[in-house]
PDB file of N, CA and C in Angstrom:
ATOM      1  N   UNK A   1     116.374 159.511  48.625  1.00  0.00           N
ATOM      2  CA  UNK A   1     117.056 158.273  48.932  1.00  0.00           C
ATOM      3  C   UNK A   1     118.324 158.127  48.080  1.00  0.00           C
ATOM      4  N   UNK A   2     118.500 158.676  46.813  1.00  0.00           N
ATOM      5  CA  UNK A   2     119.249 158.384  45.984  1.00  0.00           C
ATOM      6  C   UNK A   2     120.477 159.151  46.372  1.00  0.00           C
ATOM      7  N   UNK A   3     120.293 160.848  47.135  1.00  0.00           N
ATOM      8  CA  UNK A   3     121.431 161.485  47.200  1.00  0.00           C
ATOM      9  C   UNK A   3     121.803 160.943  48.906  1.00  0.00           C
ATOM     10  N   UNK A   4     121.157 160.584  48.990  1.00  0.00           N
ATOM     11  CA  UNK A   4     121.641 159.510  50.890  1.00  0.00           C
ATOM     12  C   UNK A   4     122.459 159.091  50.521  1.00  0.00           C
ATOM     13  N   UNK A   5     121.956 157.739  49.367  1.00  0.00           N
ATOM     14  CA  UNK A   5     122.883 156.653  48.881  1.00  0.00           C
ATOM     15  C   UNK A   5     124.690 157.279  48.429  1.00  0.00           C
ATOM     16  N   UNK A   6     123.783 157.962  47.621  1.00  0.00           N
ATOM     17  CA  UNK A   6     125.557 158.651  47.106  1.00  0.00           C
ATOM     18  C   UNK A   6     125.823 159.269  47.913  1.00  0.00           C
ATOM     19  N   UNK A   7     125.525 160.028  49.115  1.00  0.00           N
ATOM     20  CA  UNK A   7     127.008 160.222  49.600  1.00  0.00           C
ATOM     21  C   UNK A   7     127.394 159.601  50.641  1.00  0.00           C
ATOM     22  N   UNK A   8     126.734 158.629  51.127  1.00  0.00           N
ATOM     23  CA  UNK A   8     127.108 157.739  52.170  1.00  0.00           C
ATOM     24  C   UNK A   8     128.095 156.748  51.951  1.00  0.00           C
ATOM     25  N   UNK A   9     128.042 156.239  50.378  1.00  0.00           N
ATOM     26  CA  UNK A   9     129.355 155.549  49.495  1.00  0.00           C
ATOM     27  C   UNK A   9     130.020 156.266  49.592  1.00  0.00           C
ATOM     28  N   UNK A  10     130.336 157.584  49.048  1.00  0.00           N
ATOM     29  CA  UNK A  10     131.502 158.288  49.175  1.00  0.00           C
ATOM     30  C   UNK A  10     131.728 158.715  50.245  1.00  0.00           C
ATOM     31  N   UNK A  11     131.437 158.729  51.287  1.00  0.00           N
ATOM     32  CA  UNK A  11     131.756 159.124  52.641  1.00  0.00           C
ATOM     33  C   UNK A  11     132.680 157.691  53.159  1.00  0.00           C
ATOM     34  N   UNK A  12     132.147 156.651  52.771  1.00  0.00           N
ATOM     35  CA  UNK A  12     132.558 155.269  53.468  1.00  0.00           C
ATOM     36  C   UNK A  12     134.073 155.172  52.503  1.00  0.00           C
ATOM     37  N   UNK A  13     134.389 155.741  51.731  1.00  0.00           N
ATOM     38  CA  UNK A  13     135.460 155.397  50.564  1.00  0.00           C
ATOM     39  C   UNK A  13     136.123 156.575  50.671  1.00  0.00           C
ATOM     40  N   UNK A  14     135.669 157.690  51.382  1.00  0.00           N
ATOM     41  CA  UNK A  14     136.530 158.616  51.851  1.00  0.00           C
ATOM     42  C   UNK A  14     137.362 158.598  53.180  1.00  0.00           C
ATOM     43  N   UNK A  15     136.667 158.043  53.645  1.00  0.00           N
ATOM     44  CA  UNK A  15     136.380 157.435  55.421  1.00  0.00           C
ATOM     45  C   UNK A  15     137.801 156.555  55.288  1.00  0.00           C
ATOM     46  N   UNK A  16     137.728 155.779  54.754  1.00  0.00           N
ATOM     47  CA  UNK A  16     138.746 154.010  54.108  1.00  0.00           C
ATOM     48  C   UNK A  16     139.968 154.869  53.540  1.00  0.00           C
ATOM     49  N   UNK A  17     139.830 155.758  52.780  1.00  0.00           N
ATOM     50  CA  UNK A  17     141.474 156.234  52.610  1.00  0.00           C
ATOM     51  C   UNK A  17     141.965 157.185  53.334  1.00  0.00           C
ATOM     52  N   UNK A  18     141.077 157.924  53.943  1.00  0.00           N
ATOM     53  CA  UNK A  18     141.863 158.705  55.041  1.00  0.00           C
ATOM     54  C   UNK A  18     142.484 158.196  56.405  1.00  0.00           C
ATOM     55  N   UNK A  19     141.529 157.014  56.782  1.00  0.00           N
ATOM     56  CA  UNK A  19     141.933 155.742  57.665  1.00  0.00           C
ATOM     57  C   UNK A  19     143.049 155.424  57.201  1.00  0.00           C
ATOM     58  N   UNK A  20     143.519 154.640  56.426  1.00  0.00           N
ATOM     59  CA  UNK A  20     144.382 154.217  55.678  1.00  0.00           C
ATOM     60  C   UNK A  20     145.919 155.326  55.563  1.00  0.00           C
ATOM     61  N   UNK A  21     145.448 156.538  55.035  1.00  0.00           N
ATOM     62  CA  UNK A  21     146.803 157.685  55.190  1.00  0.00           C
ATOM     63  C   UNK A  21     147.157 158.039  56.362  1.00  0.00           C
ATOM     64  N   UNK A  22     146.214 158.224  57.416  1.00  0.00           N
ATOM     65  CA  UNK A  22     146.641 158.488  59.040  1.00  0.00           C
ATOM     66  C   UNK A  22     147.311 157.651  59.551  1.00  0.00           C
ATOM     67  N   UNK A  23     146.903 156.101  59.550  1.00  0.00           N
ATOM     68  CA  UNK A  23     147.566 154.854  60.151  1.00  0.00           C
ATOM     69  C   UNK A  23     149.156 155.354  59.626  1.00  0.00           C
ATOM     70  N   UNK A  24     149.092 155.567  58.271  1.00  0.00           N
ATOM     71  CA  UNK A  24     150.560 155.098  57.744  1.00  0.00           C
ATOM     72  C   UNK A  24     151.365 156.806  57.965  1.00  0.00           C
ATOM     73  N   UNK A  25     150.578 157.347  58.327  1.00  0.00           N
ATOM     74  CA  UNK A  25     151.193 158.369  58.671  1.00  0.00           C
ATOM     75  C   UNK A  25     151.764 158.770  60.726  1.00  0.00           C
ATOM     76  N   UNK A  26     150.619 158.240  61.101  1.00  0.00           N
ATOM     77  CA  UNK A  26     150.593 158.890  62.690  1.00  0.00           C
ATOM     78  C   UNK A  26     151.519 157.638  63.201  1.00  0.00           C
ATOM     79  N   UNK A  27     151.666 156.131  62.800  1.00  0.00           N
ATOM     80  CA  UNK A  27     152.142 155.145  62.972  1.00  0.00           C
ATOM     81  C   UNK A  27     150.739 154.288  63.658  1.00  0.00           C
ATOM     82  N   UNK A  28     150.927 152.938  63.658  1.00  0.00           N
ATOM     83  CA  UNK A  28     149.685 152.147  63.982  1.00  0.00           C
ATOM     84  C   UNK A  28     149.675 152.028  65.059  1.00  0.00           C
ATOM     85  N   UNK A  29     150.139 152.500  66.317  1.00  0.00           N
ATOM     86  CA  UNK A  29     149.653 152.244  67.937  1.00  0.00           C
ATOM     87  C   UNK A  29     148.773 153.090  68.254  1.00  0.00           C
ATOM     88  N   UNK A  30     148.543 154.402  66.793  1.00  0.00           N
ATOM     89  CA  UNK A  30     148.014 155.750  67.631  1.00  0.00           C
ATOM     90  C   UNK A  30     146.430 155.522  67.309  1.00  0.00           C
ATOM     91  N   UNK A  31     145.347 154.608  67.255  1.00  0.00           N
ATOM     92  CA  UNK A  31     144.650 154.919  66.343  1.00  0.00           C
ATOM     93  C   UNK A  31     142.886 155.428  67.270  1.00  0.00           C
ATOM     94  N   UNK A  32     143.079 155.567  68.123  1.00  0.00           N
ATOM     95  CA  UNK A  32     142.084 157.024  68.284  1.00  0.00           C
ATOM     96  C   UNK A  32     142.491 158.117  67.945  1.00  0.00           C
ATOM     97  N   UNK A  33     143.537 158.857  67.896  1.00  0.00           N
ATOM     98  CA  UNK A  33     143.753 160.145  66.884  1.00  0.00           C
ATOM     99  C   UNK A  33     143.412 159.753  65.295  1.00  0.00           C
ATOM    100  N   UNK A  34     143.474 158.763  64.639  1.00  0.00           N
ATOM    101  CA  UNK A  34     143.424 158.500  63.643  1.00  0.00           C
ATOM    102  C   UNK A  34     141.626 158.521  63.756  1.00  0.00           C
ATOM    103  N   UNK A  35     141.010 157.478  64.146  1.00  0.00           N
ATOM    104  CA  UNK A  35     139.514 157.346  64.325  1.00  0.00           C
ATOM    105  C   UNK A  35     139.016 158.543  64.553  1.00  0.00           C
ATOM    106  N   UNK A  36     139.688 159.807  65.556  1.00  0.00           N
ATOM    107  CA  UNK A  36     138.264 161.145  65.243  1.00  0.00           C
ATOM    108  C   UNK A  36     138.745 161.750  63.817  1.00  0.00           C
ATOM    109  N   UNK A  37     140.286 161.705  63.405  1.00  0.00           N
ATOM    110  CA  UNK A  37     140.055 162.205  62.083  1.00  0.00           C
ATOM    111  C   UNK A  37     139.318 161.438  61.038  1.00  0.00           C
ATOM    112  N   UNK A  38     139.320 160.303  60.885  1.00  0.00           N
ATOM    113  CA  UNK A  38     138.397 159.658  60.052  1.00  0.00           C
ATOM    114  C   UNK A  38     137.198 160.147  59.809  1.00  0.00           C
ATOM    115  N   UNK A  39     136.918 160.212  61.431  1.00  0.00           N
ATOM    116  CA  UNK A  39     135.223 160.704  61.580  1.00  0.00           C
ATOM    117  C   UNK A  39     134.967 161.636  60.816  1.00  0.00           C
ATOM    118  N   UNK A  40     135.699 162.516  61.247  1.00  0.00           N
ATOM    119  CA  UNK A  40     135.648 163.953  61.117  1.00  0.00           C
ATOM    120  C   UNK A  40     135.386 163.907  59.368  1.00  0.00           C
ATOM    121  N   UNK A  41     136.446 163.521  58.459  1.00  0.00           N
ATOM    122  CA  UNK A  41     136.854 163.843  57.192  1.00  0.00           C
ATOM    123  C   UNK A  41     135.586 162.625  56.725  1.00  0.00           C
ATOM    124  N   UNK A  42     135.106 161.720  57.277  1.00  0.00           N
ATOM    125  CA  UNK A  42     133.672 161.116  57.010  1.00  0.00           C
ATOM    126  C   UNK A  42     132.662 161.960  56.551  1.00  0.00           C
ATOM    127  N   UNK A  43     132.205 162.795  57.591  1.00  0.00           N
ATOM    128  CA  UNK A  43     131.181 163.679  57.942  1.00  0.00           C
ATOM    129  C   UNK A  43     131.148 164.312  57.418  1.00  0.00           C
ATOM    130  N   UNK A  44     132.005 165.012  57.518  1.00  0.00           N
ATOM    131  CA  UNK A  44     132.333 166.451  56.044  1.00  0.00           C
ATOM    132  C   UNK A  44     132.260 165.725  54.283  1.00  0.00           C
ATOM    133  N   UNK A  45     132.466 164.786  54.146  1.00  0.00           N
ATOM    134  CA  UNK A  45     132.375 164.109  52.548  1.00  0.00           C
ATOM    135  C   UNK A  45     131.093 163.734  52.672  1.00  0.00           C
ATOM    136  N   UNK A  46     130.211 163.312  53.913  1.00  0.00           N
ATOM    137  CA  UNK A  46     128.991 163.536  53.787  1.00  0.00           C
ATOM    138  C   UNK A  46     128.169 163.902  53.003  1.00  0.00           C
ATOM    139  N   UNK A  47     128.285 165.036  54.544  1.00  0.00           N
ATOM    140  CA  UNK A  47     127.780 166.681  53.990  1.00  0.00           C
ATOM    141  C   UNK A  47     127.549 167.233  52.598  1.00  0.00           C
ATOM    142  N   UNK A  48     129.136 166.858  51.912  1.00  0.00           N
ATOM    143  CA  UNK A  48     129.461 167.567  50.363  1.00  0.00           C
ATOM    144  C   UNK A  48     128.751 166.910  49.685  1.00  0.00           C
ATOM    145  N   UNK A  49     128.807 165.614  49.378  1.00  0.00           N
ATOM    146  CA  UNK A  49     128.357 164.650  48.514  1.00  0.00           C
ATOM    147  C   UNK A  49     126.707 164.806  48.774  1.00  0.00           C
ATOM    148  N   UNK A  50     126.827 164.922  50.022  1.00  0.00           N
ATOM    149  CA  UNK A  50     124.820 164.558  49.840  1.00  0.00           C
ATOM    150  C   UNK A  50     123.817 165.721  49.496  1.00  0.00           C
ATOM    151  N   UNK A  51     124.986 166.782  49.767  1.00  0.00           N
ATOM    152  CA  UNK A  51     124.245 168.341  49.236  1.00  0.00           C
ATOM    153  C   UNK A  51     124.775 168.239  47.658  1.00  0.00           C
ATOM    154  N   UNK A  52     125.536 168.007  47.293  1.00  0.00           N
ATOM    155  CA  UNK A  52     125.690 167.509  45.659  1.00  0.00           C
ATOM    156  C   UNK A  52     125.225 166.842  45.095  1.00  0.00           C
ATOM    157  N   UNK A  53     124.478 165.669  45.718  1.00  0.00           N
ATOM    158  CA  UNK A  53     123.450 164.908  45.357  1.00  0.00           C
ATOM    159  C   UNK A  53     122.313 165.388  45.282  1.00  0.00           C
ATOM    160  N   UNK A  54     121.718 166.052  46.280  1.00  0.00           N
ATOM    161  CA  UNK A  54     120.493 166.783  46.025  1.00  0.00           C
ATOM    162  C   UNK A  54     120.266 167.653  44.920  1.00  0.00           C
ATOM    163  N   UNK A  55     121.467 168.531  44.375  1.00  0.00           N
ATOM    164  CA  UNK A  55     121.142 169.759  44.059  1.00  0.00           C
ATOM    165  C   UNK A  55     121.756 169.098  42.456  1.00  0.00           C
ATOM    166  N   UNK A  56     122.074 168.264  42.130  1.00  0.00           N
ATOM    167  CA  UNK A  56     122.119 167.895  40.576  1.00  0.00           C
ATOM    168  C   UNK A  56     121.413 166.360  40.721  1.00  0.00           C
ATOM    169  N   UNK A  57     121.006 165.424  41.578  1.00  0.00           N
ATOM    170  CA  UNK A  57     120.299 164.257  41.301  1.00  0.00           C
ATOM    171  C   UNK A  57     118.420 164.312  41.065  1.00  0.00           C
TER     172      UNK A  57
END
């Protein structure tokens, strides 16, 4: 539960600034190209964080 927790925070705070750099990058009308990259760079900080959580928590 604990390495869920952590990387689901860091996924959501990875999620929030990559949101954040696409908007200000792709411009703000575009934002389904922005939303699958979010996803995308979500999922993957996941992944990292929650297998980093496991393997030192």
């Amino acid at each position: 539960m604990k390495a869920f927790l952590f990387g689901l925070l860091f996924a959501v705070g990875v999620g929030t600034w990559v949101y954040t750099k696409l908007q200000q990058r792709t411009g703000y009308g575009n934002t389904g190209a922005v939303l699958k990259g979010t996803i995308m760079a979500a999922v993957i900080a996941f992944v990292v964080f929650f297998t980093l959580g496991l393997t030192f928590l």
